[in-house]
C-alpha atoms as a PDB file:
ATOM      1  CA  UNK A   1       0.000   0.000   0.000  1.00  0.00           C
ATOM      2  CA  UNK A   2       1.476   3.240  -1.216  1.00  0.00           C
ATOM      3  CA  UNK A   3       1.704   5.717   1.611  1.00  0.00           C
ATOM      4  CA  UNK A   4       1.535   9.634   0.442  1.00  0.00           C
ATOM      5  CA  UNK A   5       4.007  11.986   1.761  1.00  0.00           C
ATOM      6  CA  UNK A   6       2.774  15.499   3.267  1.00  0.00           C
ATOM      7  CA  UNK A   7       6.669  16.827   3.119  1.00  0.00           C
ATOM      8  CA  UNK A   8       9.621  17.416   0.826  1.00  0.00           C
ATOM      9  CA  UNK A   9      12.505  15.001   2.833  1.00  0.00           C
ATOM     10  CA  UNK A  10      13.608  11.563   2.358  1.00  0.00           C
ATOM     11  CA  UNK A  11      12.431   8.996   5.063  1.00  0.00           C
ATOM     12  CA  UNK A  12      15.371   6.545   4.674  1.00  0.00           C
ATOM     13  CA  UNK A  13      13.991   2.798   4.000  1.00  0.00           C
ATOM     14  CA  UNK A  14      15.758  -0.228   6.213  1.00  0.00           C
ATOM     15  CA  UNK A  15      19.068  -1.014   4.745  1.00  0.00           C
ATOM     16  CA  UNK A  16      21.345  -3.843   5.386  1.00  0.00           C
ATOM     17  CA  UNK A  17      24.610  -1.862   3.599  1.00  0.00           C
ATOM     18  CA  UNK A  18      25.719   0.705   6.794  1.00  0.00           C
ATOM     19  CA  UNK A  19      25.867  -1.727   9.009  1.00  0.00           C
ATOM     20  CA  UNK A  20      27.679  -4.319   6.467  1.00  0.00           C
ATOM     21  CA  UNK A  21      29.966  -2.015   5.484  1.00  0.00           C
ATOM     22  CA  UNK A  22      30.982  -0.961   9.237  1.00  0.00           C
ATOM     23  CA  UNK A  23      31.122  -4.896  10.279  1.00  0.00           C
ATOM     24  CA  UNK A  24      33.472  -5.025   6.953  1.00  0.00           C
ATOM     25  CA  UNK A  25      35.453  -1.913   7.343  1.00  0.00           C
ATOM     26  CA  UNK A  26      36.390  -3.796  11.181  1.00  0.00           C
ATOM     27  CA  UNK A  27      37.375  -6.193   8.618  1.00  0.00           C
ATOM     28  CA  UNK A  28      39.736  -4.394   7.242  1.00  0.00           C
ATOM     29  CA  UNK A  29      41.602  -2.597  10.778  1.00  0.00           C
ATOM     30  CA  UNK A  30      41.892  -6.116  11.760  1.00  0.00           C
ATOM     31  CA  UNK A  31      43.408  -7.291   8.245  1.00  0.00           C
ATOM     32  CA  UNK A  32      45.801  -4.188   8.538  1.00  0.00           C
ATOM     33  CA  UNK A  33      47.077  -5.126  12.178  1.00  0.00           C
ATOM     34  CA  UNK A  34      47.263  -9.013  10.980  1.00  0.00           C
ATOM     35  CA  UNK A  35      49.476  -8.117   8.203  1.00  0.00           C
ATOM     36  CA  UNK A  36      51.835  -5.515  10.082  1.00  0.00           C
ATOM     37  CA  UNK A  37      52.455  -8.649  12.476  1.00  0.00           C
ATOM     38  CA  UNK A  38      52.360 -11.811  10.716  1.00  0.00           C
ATOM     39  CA  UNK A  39      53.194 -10.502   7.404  1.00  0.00           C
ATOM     40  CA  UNK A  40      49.676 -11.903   5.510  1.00  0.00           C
ATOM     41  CA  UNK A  41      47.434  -9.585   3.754  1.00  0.00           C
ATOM     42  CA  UNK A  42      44.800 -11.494   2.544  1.00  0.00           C
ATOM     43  CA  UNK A  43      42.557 -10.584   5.496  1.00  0.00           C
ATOM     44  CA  UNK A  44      42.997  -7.078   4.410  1.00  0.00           C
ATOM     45  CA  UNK A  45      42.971  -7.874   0.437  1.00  0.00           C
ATOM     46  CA  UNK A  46      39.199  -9.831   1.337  1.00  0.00           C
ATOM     47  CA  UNK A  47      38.077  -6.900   3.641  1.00  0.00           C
ATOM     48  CA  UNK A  48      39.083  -4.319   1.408  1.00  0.00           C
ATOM     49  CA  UNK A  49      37.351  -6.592  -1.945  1.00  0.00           C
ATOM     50  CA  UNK A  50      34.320  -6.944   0.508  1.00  0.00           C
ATOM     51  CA  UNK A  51      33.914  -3.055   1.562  1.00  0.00           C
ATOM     52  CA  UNK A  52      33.944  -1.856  -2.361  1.00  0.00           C
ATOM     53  CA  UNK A  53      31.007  -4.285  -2.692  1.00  0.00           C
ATOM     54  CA  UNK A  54      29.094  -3.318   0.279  1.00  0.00           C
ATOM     55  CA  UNK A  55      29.684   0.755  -1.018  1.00  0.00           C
ATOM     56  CA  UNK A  56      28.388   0.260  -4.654  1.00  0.00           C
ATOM     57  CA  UNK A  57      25.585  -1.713  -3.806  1.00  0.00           C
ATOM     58  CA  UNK A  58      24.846   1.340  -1.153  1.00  0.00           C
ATOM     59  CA  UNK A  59      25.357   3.544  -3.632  1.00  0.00           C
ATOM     60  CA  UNK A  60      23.526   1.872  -6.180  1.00  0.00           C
ATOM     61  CA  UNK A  61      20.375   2.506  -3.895  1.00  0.00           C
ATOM     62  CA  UNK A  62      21.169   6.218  -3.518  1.00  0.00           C
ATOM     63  CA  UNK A  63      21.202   6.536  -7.159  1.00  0.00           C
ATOM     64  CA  UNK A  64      18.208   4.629  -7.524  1.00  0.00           C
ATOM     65  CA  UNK A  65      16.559   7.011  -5.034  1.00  0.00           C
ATOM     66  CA  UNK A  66      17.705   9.969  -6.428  1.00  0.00           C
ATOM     67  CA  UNK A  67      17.397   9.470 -10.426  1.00  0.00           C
ATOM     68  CA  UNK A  68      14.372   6.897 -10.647  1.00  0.00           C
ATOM     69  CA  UNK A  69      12.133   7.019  -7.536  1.00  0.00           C
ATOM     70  CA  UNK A  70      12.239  10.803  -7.401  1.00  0.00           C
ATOM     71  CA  UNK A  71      12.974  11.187  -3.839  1.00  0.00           C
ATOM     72  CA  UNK A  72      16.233  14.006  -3.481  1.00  0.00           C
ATOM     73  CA  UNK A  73      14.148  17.203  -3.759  1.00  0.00           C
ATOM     74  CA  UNK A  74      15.489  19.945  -3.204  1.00  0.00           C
ATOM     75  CA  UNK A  75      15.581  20.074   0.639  1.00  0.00           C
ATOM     76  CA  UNK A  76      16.985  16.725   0.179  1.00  0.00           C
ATOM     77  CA  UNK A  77      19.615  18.227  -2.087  1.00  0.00           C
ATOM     78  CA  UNK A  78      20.787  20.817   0.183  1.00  0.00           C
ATOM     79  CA  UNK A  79      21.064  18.291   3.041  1.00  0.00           C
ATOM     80  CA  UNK A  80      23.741  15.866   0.997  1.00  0.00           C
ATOM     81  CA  UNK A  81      25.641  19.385  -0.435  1.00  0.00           C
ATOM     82  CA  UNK A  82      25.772  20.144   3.319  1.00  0.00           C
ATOM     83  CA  UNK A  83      26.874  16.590   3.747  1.00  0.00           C
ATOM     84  CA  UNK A  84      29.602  16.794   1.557  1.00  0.00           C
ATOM     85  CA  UNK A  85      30.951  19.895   2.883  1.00  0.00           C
ATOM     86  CA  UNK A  86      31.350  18.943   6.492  1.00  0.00           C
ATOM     87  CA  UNK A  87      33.053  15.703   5.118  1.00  0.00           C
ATOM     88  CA  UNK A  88      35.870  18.034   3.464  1.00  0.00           C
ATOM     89  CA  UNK A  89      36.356  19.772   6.287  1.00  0.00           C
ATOM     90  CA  UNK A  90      36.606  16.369   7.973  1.00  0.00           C
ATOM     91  CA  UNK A  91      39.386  15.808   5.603  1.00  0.00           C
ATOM     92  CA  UNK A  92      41.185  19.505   5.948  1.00  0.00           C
ATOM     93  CA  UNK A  93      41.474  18.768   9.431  1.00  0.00           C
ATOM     94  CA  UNK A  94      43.298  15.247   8.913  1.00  0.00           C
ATOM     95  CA  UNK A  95      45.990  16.753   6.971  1.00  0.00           C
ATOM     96  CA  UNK A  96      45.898  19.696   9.488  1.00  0.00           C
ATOM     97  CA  UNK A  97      47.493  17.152  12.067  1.00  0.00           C
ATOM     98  CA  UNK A  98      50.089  16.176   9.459  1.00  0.00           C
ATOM     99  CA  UNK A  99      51.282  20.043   8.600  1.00  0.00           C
ATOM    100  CA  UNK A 100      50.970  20.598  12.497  1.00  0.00           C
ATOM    101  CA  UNK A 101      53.740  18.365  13.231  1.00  0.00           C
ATOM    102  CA  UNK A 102      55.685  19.139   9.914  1.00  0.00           C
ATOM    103  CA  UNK A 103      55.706  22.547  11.242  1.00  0.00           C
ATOM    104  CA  UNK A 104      56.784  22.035  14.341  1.00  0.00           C
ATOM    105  CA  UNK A 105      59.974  19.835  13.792  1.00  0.00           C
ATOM    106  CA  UNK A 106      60.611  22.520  10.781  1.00  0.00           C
ATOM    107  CA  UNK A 107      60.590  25.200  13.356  1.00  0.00           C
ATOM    108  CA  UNK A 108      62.188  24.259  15.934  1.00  0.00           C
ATOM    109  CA  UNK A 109      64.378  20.454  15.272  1.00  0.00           C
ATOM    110  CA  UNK A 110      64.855  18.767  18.182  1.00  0.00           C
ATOM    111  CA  UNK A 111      68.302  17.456  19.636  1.00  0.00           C
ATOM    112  CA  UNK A 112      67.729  14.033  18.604  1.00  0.00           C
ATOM    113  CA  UNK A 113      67.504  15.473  14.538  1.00  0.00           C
ATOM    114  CA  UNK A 114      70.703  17.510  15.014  1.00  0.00           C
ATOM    115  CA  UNK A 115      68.806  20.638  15.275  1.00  0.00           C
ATOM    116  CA  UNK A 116      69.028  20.593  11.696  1.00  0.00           C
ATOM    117  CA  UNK A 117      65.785  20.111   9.311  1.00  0.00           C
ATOM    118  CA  UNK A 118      66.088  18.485   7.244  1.00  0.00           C
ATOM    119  CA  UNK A 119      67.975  16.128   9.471  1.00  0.00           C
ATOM    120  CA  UNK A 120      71.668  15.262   8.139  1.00  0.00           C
ATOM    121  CA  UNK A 121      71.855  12.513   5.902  1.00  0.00           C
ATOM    122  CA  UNK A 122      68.669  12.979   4.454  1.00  0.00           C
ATOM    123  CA  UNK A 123      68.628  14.246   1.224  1.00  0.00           C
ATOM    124  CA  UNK A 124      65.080  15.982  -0.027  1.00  0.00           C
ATOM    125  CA  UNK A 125      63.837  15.995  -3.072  1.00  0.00           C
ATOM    126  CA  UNK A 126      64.354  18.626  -5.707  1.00  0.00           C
ATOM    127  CA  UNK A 127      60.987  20.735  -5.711  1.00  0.00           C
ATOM    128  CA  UNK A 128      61.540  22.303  -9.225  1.00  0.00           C
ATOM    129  CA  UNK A 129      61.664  18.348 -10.718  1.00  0.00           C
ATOM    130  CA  UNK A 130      58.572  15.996 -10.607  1.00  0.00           C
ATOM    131  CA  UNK A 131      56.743  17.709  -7.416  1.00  0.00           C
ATOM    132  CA  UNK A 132      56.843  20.752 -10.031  1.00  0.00           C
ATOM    133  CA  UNK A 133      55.385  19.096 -13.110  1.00  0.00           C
ATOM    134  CA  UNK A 134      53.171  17.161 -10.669  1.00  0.00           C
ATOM    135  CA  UNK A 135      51.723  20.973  -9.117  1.00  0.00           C
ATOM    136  CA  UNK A 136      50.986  21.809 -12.919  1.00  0.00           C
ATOM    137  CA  UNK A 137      49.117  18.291 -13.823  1.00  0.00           C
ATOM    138  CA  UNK A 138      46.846  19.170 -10.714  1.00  0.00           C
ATOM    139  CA  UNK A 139      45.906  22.549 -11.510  1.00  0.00           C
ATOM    140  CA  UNK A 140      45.651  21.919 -14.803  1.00  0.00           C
ATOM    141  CA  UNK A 141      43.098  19.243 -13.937  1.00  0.00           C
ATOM    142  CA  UNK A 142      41.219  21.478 -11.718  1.00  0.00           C
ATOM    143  CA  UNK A 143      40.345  23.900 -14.643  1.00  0.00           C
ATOM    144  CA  UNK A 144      39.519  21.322 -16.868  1.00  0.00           C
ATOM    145  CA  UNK A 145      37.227  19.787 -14.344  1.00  0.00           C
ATOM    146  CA  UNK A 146      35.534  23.243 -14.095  1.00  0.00           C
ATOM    147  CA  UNK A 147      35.667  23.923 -17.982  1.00  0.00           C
ATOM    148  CA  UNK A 148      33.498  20.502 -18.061  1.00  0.00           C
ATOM    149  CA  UNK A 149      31.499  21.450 -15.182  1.00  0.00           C
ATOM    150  CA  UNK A 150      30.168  24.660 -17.663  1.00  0.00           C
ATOM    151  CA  UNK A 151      29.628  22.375 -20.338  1.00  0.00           C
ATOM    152  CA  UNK A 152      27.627  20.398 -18.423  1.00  0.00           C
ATOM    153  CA  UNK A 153      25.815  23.348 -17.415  1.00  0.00           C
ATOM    154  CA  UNK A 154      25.731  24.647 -20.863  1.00  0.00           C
ATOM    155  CA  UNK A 155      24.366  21.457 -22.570  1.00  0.00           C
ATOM    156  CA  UNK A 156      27.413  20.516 -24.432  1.00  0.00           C
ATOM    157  CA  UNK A 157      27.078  16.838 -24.656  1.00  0.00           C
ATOM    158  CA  UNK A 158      30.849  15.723 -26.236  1.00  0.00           C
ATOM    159  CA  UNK A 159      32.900  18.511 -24.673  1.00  0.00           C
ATOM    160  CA  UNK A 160      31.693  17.632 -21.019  1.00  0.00           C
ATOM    161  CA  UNK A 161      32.883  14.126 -21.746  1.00  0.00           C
ATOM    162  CA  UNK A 162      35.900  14.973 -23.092  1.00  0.00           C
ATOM    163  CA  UNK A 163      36.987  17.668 -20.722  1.00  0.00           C
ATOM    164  CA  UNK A 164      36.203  15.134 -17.722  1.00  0.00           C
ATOM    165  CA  UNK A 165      38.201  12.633 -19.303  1.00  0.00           C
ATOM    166  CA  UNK A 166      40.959  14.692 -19.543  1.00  0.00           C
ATOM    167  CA  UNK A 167      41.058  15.454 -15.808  1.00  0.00           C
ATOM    168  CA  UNK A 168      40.418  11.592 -15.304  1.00  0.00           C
ATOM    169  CA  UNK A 169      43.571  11.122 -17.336  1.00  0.00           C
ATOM    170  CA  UNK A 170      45.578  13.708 -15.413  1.00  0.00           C
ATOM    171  CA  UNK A 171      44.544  12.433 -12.067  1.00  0.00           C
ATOM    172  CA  UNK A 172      46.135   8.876 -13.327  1.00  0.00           C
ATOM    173  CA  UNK A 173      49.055  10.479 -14.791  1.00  0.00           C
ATOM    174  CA  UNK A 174      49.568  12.601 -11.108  1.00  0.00           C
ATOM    175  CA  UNK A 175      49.440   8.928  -9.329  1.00  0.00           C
ATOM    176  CA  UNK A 176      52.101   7.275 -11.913  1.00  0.00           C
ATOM    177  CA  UNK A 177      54.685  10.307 -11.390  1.00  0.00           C
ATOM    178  CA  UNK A 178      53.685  10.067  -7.514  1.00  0.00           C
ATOM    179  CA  UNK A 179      54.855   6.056  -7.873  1.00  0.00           C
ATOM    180  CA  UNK A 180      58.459   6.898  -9.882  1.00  0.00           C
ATOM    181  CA  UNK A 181      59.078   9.790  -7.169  1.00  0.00           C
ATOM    182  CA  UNK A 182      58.697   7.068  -4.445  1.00  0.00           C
ATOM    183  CA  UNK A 183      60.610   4.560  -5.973  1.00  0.00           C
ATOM    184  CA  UNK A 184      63.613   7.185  -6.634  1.00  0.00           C
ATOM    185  CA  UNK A 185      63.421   7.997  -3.113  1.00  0.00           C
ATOM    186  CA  UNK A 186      66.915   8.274  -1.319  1.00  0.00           C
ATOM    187  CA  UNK A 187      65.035   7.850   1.920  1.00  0.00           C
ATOM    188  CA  UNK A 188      62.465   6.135   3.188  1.00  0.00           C
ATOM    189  CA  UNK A 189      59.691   6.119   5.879  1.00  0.00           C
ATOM    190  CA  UNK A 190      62.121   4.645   8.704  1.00  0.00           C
ATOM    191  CA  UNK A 191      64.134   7.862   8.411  1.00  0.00           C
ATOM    192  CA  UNK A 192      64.025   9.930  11.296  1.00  0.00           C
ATOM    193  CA  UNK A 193      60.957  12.405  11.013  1.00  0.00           C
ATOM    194  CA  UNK A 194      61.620  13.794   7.966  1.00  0.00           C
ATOM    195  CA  UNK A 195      61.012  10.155   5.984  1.00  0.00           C
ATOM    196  CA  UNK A 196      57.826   9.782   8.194  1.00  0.00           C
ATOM    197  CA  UNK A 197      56.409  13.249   7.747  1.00  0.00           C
ATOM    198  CA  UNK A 198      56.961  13.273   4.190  1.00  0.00           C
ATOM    199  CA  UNK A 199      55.730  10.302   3.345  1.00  0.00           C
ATOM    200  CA  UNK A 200      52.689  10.188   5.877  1.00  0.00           C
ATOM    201  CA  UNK A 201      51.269  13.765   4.198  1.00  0.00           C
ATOM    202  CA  UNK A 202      51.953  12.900   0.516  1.00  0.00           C
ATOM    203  CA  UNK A 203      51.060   9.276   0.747  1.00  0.00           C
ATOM    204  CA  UNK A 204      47.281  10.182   1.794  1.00  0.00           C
ATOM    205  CA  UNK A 205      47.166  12.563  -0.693  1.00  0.00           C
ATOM    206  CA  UNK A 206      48.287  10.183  -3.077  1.00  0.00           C
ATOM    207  CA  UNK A 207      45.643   7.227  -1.527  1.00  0.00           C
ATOM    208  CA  UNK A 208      42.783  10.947  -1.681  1.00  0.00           C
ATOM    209  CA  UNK A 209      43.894  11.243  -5.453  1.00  0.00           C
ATOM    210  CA  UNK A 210      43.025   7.881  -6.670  1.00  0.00           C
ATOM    211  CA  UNK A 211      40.046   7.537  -4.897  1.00  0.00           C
ATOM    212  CA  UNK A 212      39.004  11.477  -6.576  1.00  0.00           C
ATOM    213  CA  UNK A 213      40.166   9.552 -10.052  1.00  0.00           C
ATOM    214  CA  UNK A 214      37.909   6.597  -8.994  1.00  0.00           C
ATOM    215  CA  UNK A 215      35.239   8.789  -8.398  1.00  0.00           C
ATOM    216  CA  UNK A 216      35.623  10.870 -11.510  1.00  0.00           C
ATOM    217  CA  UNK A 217      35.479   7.535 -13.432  1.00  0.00           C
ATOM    218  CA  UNK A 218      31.978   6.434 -11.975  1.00  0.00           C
ATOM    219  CA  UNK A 219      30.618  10.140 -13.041  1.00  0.00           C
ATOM    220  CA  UNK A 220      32.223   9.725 -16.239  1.00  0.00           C
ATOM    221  CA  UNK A 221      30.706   6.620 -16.225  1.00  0.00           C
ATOM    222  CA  UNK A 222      27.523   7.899 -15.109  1.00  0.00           C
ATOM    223  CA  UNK A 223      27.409  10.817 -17.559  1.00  0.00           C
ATOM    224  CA  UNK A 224      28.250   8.528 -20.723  1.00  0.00           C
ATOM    225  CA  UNK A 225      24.818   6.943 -19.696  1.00  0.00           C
ATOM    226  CA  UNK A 226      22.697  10.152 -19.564  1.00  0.00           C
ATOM    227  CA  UNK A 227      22.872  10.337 -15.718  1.00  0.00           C
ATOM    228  CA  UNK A 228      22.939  14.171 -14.987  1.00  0.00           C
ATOM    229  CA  UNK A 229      21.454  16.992 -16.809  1.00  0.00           C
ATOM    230  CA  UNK A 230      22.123  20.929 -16.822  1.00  0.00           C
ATOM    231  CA  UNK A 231      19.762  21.367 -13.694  1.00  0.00           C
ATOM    232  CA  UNK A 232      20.335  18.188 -12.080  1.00  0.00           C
ATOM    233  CA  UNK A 233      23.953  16.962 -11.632  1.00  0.00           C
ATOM    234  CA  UNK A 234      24.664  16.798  -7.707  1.00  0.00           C
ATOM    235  CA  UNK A 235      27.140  13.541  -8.339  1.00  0.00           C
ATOM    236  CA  UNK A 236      28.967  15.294 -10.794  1.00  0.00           C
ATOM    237  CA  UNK A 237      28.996  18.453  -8.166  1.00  0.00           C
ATOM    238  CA  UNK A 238      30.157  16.159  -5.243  1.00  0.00           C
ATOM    239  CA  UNK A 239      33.481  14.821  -6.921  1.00  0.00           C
ATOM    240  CA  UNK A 240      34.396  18.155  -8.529  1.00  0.00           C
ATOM    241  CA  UNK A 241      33.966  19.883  -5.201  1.00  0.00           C
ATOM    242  CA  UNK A 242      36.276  16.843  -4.071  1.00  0.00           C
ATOM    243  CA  UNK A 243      38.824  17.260  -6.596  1.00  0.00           C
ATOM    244  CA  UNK A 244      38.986  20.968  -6.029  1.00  0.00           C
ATOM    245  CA  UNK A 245      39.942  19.383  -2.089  1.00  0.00           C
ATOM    246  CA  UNK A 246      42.811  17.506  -3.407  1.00  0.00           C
ATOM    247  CA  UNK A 247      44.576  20.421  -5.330  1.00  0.00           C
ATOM    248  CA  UNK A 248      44.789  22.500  -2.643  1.00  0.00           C
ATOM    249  CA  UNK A 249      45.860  20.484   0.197  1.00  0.00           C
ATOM    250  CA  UNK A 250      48.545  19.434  -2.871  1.00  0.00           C
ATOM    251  CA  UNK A 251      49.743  22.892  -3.112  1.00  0.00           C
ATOM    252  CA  UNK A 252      49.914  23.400   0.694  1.00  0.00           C
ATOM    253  CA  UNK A 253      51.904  20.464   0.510  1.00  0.00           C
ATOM    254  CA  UNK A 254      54.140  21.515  -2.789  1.00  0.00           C
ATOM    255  CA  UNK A 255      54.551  25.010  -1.041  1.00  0.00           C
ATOM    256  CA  UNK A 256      55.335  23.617   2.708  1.00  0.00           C
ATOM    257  CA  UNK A 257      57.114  20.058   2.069  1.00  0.00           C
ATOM    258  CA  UNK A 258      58.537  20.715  -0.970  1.00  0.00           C
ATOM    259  CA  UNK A 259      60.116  23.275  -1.571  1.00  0.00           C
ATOM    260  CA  UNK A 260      60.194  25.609   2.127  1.00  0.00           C
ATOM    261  CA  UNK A 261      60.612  22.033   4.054  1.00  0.00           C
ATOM    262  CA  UNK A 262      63.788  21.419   1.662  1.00  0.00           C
END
């Protein structure tokens, strides 16, 4: 029996995916901790294969809300925008606590680092090399995410596509230059607190710019199938607003690791 609504939100149906995901996600803390001691990650490979399944079959039945049953109006809108916000600011404040304590041994280097930053026998990288041409493949991927964001807006079918492929392919490119930089490394994490800073901040920036590259894929995905429209493209809104996140915390990190940390 269909029950008619008398308001303009989204009464949430029962759904098995939070809690599967959360039970799974346990999964995966315990996989990490199993591996760190006994040097097995398949408990970790099987929570991690488990947790993408639980999320797209949760997200399936968001889109299914949203584009087929009707049910994000506009109030509803406005809640996940808000949603999506306070999860970036979430995510400012994580790599807040990473630049806190980058600053603070950059300041003022303890005894035990030689009172010398970075510490001696470390030897940084050059920030005018790869970190460079990896600052311009970001930026560069934030305007071309925006140019397709006013195509979108302005009804140009191919040029939306093409212009969010092109930041898809940058975000890929970013990761593979991210991967040669590590492997060239002449330190590594176990070096004093210079190794761990370094690669603590950039490494989770790396891990936030392939999921922003998996993310553009599904709305590329998503838009090659008709998905959004010029008044009606909040998924497409979410991981540009996300992608905009990533470039800036990378040029805090170009500006302060980089090249003053150096």
């Amino acid at each position: 029996m269909l029950v008619k609504k008398n308001h303009s939100f989204h009464i949430v149906d029962m759904s098995p995916w939070p809690i599967i995901r959360s039970l799974r996600a346990l999964l995966i803390v315990r996989g990490i901790t199993y591996w760190f001691n006994c040097q097995n990650s398949s408990l970790f490979v099987w929570g991690a294969l488990l947790t993408m399944v639980a999320s797209y079959q949760w997200w399936r039945d968001i889109r299914r809300e949203g584009a087929y049953q009707g049910l994000h109006t506009n109030i509803v809108l406005n809640g996940l925008k808000i949603g999506i916000v306070l999860f970036i600011v979430s995510e400012v404040f994580f790599f807040l606590s990473f630049f806190w304590g980058f600053f603070h041994n950059r300041l003022a280097p303890s005894f035990e680092l030689g009172l010398n930053w970075p510490p001696i026998g470390v030897s940084p990288f050059n920030p005018f090399q790869i970190p460079l041409l990896n600052t311009m493949i970001l930026l560069s991927s934030g305007v071309t995410i925006t140019w397709s964001h006013h195509s979108l807006i302005e009804g140009e079918t191919l040029n939306r596509k093409l212009r969010l492929m092109l930041t898809l392919v940058l975000g890929v490119y970013f990761s593979i230059l991210q991967g040669v930089e590590y492997i060239e490394a002449s330190f590594s994490i176990a070096d004093s607190a210079y190794g761990s800073r370094f690669f603590l901040a950039t490494g989770f920036h790396g891990l936030h710019v392939i999921i922003g590259s998996s993310f553009l894929a599904v709305t590329l995905i998503r838009m090659s199938g008709g998905a959004f429209s010029s008044s009606h493209h909040f998924g497409f809104e979410a991981a540009a607003w996300y992608w905009h996140f990533v470039d800036v915390v990378w040029l805090f990190l170009y500006l302060n690791i980089y090249w003053w940390g150096s």
